[in-house]
N, C-alpha and C. Protein backbone atom coordinates (compact mmCIF):
# COMPACT_ATOMS: atom_id res chain seq x y z
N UNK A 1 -153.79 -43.34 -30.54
CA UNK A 1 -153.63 -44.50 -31.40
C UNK A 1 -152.41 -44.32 -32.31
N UNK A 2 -152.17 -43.45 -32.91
CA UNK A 2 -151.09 -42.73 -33.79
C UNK A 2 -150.01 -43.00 -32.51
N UNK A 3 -149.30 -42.81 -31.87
CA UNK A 3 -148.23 -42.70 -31.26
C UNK A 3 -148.00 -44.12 -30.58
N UNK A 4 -148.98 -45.18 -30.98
CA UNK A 4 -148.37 -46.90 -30.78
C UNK A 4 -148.19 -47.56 -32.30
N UNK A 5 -148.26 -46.17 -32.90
CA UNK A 5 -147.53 -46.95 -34.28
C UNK A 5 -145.80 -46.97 -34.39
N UNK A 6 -145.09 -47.95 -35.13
CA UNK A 6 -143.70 -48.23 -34.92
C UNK A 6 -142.89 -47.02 -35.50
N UNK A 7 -142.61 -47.04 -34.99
CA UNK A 7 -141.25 -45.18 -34.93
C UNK A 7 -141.90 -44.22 -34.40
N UNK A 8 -142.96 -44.38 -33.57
CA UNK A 8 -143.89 -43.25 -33.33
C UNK A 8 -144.10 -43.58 -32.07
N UNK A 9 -143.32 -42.10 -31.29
CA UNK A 9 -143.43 -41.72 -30.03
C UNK A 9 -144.29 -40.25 -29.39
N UNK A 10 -144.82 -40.63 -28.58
CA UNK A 10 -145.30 -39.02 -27.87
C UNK A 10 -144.63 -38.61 -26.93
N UNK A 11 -145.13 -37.00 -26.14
CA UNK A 11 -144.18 -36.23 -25.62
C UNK A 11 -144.63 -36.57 -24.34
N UNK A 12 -144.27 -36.16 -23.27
CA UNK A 12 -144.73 -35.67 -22.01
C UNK A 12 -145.89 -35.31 -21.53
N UNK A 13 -146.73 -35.95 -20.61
CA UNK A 13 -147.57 -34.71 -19.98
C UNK A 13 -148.89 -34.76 -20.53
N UNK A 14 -149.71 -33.78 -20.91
CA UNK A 14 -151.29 -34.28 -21.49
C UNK A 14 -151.26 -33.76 -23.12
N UNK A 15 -150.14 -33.36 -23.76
CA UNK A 15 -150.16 -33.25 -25.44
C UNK A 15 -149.93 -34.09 -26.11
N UNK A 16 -150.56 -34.11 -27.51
CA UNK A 16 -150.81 -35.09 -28.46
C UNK A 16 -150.00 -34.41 -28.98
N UNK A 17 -148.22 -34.43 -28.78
CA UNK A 17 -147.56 -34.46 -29.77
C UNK A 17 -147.10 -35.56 -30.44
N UNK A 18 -146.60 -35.50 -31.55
CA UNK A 18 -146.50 -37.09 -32.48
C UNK A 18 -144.77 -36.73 -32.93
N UNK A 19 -143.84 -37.89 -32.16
CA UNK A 19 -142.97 -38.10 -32.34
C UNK A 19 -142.93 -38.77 -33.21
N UNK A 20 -141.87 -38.60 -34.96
CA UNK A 20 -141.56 -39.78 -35.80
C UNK A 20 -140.22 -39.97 -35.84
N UNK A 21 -139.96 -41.25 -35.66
CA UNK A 21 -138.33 -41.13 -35.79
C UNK A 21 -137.29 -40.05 -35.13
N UNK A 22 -137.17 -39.96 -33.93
CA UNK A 22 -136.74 -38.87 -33.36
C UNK A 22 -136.72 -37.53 -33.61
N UNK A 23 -137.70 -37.12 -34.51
CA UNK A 23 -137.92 -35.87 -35.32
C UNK A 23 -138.39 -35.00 -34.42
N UNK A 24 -138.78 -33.64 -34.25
CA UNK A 24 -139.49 -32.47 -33.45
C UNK A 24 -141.13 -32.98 -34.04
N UNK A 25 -142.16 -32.60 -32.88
CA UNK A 25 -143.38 -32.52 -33.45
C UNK A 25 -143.67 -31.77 -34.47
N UNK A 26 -142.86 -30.91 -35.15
CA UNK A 26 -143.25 -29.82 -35.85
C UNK A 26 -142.68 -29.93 -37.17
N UNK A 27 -142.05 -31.17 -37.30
CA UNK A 27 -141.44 -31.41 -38.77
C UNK A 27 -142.63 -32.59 -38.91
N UNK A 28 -143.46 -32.75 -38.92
CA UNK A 28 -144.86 -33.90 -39.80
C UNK A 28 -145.62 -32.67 -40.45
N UNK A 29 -145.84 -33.54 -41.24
CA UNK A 29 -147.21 -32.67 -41.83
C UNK A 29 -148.25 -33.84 -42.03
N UNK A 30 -149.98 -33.27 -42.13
CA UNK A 30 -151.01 -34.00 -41.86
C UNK A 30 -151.89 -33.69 -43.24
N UNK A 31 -152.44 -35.11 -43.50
CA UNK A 31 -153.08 -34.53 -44.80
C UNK A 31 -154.58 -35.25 -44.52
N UNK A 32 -155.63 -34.95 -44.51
CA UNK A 32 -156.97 -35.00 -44.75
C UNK A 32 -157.49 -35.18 -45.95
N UNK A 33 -157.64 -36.68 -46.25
CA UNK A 33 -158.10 -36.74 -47.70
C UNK A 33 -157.82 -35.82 -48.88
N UNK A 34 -156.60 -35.81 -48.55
CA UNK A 34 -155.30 -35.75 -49.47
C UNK A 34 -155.45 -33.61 -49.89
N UNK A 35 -155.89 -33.82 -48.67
CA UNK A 35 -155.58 -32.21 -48.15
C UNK A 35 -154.87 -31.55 -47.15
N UNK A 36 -153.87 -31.10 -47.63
CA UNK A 36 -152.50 -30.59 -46.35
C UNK A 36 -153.32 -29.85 -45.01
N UNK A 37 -153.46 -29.87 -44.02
CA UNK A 37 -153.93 -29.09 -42.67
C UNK A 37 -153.36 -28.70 -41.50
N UNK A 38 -152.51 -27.79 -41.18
CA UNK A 38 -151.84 -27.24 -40.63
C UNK A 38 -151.11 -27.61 -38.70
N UNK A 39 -152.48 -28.71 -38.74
CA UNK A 39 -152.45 -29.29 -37.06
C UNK A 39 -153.65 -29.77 -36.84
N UNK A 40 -153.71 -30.96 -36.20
CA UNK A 40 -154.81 -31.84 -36.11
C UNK A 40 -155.47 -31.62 -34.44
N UNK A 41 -154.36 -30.69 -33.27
CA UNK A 41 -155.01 -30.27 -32.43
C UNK A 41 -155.79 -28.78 -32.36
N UNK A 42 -156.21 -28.52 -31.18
CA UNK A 42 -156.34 -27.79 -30.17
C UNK A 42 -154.85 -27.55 -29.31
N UNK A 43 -155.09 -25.53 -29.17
CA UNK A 43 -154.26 -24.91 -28.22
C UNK A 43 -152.98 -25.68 -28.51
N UNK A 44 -152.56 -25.69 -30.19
CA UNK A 44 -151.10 -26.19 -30.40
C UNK A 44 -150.42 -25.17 -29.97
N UNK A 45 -148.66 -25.59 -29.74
CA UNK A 45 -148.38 -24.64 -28.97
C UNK A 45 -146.94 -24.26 -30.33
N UNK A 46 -146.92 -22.88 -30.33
CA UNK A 46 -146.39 -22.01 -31.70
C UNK A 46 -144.72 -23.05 -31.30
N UNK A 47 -144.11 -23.66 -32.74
CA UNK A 47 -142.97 -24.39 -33.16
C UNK A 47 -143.11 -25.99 -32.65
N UNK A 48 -144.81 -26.28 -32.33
CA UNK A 48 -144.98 -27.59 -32.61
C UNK A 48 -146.61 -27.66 -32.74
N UNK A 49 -146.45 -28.99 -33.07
CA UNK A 49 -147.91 -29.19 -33.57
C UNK A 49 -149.28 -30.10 -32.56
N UNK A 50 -148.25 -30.20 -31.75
CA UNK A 50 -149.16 -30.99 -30.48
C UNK A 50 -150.17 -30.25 -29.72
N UNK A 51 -151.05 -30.68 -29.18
CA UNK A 51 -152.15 -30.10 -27.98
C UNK A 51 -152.88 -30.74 -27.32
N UNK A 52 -153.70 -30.12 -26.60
CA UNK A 52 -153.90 -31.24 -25.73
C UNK A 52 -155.49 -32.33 -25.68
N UNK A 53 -156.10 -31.32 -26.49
CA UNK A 53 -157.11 -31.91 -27.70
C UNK A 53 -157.09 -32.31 -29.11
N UNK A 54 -157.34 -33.10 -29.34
CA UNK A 54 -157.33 -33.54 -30.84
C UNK A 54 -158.53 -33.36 -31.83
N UNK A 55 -158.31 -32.61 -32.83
CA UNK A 55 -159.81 -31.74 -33.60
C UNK A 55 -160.43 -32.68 -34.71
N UNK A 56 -160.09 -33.85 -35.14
CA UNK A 56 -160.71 -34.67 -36.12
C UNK A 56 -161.58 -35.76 -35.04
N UNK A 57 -162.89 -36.02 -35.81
CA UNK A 57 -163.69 -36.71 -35.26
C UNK A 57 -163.56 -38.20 -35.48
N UNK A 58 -162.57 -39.01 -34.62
CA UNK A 58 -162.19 -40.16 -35.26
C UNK A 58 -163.49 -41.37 -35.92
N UNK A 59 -164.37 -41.18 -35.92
CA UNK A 59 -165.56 -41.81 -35.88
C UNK A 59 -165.38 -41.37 -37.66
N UNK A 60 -165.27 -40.16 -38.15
CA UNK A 60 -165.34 -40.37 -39.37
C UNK A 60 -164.26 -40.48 -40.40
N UNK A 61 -163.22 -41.54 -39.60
CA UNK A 61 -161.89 -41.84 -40.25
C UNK A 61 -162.20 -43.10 -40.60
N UNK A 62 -161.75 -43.47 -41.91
CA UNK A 62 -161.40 -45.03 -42.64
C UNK A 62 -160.21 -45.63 -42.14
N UNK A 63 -158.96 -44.53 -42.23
CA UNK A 63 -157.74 -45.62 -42.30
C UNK A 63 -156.81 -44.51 -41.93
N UNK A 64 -155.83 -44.58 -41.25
CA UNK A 64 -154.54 -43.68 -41.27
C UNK A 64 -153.15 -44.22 -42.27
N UNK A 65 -152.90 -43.50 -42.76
CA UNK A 65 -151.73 -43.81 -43.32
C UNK A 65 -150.42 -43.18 -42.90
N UNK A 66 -148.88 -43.71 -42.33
CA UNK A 66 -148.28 -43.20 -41.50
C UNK A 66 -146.80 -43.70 -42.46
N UNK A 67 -146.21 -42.27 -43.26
CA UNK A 67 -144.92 -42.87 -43.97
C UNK A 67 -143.75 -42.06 -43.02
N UNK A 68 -143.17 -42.44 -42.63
CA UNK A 68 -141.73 -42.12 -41.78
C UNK A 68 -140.37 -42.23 -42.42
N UNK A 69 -140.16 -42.87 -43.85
CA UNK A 69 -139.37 -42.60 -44.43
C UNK A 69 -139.88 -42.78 -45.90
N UNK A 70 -139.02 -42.70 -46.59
CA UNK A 70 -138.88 -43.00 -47.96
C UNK A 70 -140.25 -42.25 -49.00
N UNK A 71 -140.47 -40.73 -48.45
CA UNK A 71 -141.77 -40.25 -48.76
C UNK A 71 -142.08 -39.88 -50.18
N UNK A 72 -143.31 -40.13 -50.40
CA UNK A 72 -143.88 -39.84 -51.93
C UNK A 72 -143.33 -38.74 -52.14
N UNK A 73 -142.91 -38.60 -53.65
CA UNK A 73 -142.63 -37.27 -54.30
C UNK A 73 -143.93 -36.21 -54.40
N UNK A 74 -145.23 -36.80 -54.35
CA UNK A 74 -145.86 -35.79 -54.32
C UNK A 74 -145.91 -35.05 -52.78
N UNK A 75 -145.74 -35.50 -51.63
CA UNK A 75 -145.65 -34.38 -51.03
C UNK A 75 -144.42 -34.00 -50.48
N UNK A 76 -144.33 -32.47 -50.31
CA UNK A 76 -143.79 -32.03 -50.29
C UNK A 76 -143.03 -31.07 -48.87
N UNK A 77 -141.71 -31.27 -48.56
CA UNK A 77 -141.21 -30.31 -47.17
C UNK A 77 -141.72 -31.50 -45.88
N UNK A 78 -141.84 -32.90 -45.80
CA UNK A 78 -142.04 -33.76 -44.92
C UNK A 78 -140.48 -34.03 -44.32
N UNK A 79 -140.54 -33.42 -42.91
CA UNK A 79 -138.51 -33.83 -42.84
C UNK A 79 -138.92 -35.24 -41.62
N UNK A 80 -140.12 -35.25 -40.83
CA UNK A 80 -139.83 -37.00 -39.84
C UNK A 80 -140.96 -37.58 -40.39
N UNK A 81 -142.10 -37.15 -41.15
CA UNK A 81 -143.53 -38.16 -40.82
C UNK A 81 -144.11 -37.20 -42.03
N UNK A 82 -145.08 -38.11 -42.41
CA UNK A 82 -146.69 -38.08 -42.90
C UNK A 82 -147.57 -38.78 -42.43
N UNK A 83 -148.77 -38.19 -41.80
CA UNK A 83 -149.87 -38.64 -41.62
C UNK A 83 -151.00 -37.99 -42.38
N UNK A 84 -151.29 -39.51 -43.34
CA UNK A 84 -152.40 -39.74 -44.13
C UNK A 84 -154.31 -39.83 -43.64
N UNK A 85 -154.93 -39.52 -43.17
CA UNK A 85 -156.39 -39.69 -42.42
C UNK A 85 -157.37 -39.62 -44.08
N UNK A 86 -157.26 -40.83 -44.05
CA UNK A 86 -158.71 -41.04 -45.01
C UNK A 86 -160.02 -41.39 -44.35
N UNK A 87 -161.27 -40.08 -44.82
CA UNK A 87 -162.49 -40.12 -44.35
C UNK A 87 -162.91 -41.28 -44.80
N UNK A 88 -163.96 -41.70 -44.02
CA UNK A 88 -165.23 -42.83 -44.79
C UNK A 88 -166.24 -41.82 -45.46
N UNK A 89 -166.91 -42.48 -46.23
CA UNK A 89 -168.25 -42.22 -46.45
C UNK A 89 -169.61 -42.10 -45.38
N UNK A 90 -170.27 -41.14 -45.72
CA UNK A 90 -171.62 -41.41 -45.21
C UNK A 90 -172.50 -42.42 -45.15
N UNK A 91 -173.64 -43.01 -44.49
CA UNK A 91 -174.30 -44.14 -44.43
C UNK A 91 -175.39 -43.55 -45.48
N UNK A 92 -175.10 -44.47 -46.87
CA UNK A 92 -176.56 -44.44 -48.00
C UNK A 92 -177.57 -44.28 -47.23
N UNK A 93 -178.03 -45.34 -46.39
CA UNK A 93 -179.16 -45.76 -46.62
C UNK A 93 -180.11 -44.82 -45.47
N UNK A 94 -179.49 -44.61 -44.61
CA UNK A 94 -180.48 -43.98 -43.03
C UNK A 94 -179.79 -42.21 -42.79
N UNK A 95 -180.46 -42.02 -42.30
CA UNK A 95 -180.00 -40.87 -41.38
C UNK A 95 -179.58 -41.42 -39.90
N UNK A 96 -178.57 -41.22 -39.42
CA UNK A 96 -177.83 -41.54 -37.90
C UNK A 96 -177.15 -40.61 -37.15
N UNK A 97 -176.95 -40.33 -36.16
CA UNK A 97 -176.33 -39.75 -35.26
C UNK A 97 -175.90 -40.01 -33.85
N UNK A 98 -175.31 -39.44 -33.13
CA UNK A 98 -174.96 -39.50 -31.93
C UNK A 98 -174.77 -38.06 -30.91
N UNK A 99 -174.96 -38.36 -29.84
CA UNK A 99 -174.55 -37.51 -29.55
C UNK A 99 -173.93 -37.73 -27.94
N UNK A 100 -172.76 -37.14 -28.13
CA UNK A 100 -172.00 -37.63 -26.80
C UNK A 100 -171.36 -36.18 -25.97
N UNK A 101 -171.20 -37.03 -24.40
CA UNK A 101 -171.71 -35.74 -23.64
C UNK A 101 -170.35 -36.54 -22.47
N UNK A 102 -169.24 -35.70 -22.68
CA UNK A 102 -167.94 -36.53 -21.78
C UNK A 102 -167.41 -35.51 -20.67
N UNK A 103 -166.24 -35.93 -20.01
CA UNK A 103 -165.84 -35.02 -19.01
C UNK A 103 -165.36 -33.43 -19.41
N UNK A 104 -165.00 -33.36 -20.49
CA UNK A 104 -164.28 -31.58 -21.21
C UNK A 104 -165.22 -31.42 -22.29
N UNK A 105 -166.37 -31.57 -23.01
CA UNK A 105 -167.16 -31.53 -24.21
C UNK A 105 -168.27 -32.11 -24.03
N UNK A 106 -169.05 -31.60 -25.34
CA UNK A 106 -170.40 -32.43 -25.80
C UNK A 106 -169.94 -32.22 -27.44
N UNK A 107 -170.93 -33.19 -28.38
CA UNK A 107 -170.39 -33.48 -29.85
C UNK A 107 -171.75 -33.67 -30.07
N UNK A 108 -172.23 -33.18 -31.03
CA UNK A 108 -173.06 -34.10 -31.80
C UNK A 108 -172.46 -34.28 -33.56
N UNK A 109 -173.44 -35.76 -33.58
CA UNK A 109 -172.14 -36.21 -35.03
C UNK A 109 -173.41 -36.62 -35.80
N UNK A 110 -173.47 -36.59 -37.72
CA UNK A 110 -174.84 -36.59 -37.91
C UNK A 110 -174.64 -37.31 -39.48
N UNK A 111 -175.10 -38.23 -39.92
CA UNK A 111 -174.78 -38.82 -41.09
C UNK A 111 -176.00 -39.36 -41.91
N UNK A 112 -176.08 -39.28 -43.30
CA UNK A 112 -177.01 -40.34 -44.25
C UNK A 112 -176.99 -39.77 -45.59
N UNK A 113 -177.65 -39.73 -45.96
CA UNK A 113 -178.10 -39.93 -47.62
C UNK A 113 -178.92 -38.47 -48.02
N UNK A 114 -178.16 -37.63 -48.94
CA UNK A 114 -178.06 -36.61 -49.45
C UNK A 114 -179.01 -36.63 -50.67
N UNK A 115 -180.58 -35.92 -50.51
CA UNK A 115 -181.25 -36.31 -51.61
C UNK A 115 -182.41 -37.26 -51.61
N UNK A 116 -182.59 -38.39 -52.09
CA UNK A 116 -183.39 -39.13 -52.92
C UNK A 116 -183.33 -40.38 -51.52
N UNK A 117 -184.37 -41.18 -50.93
CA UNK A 117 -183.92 -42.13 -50.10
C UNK A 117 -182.84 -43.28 -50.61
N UNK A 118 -181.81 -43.80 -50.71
CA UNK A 118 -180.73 -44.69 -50.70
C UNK A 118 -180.06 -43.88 -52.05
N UNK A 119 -179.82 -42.51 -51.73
CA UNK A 119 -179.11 -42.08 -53.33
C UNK A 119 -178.08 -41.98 -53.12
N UNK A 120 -176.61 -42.11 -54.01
CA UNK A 120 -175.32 -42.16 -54.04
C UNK A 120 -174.76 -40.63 -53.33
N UNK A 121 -175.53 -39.83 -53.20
CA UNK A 121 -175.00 -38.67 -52.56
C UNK A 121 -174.94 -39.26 -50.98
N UNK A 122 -173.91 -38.53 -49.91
CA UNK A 122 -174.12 -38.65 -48.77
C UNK A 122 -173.41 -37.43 -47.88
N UNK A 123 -173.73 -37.40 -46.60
CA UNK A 123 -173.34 -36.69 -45.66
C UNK A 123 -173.16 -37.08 -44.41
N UNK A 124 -172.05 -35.97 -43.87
CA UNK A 124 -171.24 -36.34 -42.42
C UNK A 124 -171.28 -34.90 -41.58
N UNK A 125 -171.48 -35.14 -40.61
CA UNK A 125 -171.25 -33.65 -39.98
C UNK A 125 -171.34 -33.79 -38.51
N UNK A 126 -170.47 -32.80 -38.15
CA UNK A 126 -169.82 -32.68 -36.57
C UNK A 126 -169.70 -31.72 -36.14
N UNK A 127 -169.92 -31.23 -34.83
CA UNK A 127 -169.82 -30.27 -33.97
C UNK A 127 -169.72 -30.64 -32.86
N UNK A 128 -168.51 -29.92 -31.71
CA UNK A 128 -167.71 -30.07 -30.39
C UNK A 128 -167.71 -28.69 -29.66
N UNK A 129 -168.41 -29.03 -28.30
CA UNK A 129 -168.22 -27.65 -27.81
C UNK A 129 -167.79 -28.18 -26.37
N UNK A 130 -166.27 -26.87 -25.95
CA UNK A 130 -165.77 -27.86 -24.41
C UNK A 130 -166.71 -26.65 -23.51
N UNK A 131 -166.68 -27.63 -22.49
CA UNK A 131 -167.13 -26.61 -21.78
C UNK A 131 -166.58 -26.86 -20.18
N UNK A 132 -164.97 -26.96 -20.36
CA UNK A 132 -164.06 -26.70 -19.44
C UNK A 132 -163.93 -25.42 -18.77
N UNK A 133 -163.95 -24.38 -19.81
CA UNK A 133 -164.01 -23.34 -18.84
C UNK A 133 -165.20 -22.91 -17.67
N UNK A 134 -166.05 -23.44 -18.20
CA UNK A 134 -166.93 -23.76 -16.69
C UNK A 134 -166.88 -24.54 -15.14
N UNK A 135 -165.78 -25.77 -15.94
CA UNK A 135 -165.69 -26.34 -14.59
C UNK A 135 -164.34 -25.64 -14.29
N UNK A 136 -163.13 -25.03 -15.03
CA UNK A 136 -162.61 -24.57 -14.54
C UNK A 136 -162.21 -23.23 -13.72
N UNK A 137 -163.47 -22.66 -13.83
CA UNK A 137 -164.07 -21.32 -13.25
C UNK A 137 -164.78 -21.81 -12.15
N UNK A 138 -165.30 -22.61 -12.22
CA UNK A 138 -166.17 -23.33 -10.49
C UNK A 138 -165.38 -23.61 -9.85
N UNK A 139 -163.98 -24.54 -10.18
CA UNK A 139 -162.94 -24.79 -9.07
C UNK A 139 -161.96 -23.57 -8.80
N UNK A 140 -162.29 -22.84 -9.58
CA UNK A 140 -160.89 -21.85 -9.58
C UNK A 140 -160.06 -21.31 -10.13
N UNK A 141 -159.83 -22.60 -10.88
CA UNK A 141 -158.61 -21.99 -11.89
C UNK A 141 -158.07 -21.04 -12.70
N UNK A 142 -156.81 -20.66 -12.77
CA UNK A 142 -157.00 -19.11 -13.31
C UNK A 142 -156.97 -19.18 -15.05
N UNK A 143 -157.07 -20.15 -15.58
CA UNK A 143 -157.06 -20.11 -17.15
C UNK A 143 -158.30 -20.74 -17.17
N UNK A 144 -158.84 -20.18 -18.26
CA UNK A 144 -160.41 -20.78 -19.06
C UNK A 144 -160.49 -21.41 -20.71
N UNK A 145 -159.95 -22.64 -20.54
CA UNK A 145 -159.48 -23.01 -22.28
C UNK A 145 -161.09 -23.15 -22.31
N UNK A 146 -161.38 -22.65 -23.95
CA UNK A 146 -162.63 -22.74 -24.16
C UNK A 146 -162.52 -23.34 -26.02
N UNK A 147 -163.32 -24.09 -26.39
CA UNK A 147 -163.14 -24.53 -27.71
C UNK A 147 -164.33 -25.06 -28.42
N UNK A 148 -164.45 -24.49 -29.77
CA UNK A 148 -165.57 -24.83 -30.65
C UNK A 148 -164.47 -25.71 -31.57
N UNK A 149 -165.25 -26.78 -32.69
CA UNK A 149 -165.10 -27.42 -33.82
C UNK A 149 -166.00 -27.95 -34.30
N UNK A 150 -165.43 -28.14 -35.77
CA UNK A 150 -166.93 -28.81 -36.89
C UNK A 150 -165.97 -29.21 -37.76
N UNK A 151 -166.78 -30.22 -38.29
CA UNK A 151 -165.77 -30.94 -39.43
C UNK A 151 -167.14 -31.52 -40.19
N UNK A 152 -166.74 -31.61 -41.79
CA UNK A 152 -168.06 -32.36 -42.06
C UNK A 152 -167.50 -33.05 -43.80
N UNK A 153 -168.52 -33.89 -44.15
CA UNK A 153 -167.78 -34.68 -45.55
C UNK A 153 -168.92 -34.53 -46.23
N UNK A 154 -168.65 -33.97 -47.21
CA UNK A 154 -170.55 -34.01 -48.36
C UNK A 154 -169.48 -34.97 -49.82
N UNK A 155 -170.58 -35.88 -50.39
CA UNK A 155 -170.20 -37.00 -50.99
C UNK A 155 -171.31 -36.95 -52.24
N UNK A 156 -170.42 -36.90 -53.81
CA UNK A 156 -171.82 -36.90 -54.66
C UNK A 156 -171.07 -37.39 -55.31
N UNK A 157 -172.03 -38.22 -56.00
CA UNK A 157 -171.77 -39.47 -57.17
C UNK A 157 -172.46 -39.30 -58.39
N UNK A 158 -172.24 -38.24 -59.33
CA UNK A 158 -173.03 -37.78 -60.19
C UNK A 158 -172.86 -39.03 -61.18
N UNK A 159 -171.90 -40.43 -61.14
CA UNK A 159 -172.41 -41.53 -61.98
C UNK A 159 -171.18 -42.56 -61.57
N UNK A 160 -171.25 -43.81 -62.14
CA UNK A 160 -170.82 -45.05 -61.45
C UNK A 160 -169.21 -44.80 -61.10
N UNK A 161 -168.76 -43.46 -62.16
CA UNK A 161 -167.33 -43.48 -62.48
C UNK A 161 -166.43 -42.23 -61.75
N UNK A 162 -167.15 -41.54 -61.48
CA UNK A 162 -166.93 -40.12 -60.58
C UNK A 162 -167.18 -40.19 -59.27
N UNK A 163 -166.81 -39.15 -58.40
CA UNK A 163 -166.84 -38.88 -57.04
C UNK A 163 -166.80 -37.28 -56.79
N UNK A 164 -167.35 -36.55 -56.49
CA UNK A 164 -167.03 -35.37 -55.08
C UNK A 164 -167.42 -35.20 -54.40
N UNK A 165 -165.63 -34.79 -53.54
CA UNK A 165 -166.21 -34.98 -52.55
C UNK A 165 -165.79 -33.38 -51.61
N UNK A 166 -166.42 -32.45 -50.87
CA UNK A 166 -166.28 -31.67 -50.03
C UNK A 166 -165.90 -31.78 -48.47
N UNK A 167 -165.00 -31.16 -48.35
CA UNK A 167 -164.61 -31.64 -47.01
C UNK A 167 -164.40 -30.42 -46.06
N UNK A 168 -164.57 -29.97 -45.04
CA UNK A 168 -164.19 -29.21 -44.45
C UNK A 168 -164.15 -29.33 -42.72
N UNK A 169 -162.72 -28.71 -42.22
CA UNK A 169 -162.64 -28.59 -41.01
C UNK A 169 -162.10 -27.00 -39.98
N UNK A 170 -162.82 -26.99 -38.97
CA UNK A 170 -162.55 -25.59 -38.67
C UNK A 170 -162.84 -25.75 -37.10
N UNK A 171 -161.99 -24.95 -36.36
CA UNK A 171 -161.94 -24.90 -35.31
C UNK A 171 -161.77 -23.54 -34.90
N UNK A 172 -162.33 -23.04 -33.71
CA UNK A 172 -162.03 -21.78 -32.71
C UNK A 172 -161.15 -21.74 -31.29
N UNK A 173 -160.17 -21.91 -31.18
CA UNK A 173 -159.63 -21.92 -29.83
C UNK A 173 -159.52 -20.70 -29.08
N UNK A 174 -159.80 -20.43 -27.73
CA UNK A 174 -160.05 -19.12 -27.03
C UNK A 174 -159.32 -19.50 -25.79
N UNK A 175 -158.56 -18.74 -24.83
CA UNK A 175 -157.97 -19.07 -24.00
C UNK A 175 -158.27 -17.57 -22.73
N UNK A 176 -158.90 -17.88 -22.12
CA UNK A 176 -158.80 -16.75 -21.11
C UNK A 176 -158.46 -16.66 -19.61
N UNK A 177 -158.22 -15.55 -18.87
CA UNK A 177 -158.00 -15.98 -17.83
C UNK A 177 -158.49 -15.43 -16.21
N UNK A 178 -158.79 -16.38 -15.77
CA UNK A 178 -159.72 -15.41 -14.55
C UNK A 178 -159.10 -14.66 -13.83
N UNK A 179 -159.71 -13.09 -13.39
CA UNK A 179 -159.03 -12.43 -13.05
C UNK A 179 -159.24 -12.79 -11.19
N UNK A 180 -158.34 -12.00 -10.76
CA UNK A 180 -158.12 -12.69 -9.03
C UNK A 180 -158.97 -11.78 -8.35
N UNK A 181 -159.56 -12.02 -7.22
CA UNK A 181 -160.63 -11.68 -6.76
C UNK A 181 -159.90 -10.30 -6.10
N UNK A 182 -158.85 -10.89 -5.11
CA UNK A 182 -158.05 -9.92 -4.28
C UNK A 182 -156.62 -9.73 -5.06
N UNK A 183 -156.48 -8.92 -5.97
CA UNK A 183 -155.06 -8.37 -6.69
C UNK A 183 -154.57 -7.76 -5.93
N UNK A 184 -153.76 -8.25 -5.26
CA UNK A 184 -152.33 -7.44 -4.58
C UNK A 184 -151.58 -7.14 -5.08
């Protein structure tokens, strides 16, 4: 979605690199509710920031914000792009989830009301596990990308005029490789 925005091109091939303005993938920086984060994929590859998975759970994004020139003074060392990802909130009122089960992963995603039934506190939470290196060990292949992530938003409203909010994201990337049956 990011790379059919205007000045914004991607690379080649199956990576989510994010072209801005003819810039390298590796001159953006990404901020998470207005927290700097180092790369928004999986198996980025060292002097860019692209991969071929993407580690935020778009389900718990509000809005992207995408400045390509003329950048705020507050941040800082941006030479083609900023990308802004503001979370939503949790659902007050219910507890909800999902859980989805695709061709490289399974996720489960888990949201509601922190506390008291319909109380201003809330919660978000996610977990992704691929499980490529299985099918890519059944067909053959000699690399085994393997990948955990979690991301989650805790939300408290200690009164009409305040907010905190906790956020955290973390990922494990593992890359291995099958060894050959007959080494010559």
């Amino acid at each position: 979605v990011v790379q059919s925005l205007p000045g914004v091109s991607g690379s080649v091939g199956f990576r989510n690199d994010i072209i801005i303005r003819g810039g390298a993938p590796n001159e953006n920086v990404y901020y998470l509710d207005g927290v700097e984060i180092p790369t928004i994929n999986h198996f980025a590859t060292q002097g860019a920031a692209g991969g071929p998975v993407g580690m935020l759970n778009v389900s718990f994004l509000d809005r992207v914000t995408l400045h390509s020139s003329a950048f705020p003074a507050k941040y800082d060392n941006p030479l083609s792009g900023i990308l802004q990802f503001r979370q939503r909130t949790g659902n007050p009122e219910k507890v909800q989830g999902n859980f989805r089960f695709s061709a490289s992963e399974a996720a489960l995603t888990l949201e509601g009301p922190l506390g008291k039934k319909n109380g201003p506190s809330t919660f978000m939470a996610s977990v992704r596990r691929s499980y490529l290196q299985f099918l890519f060990k059944l067909v053959g292949l000699p690399f085994l990308p393997n990948y955990w992530d979690y991301q989650y938003k805790l939300t408290f409203k200690p009164d009409n005029r305040n907010e905190i909010n906790v956020i955290g994201l973390g990922s494990i990337d593992q890359f291995t490789f099958l060894k050959p049956k007959n080494a010559t």
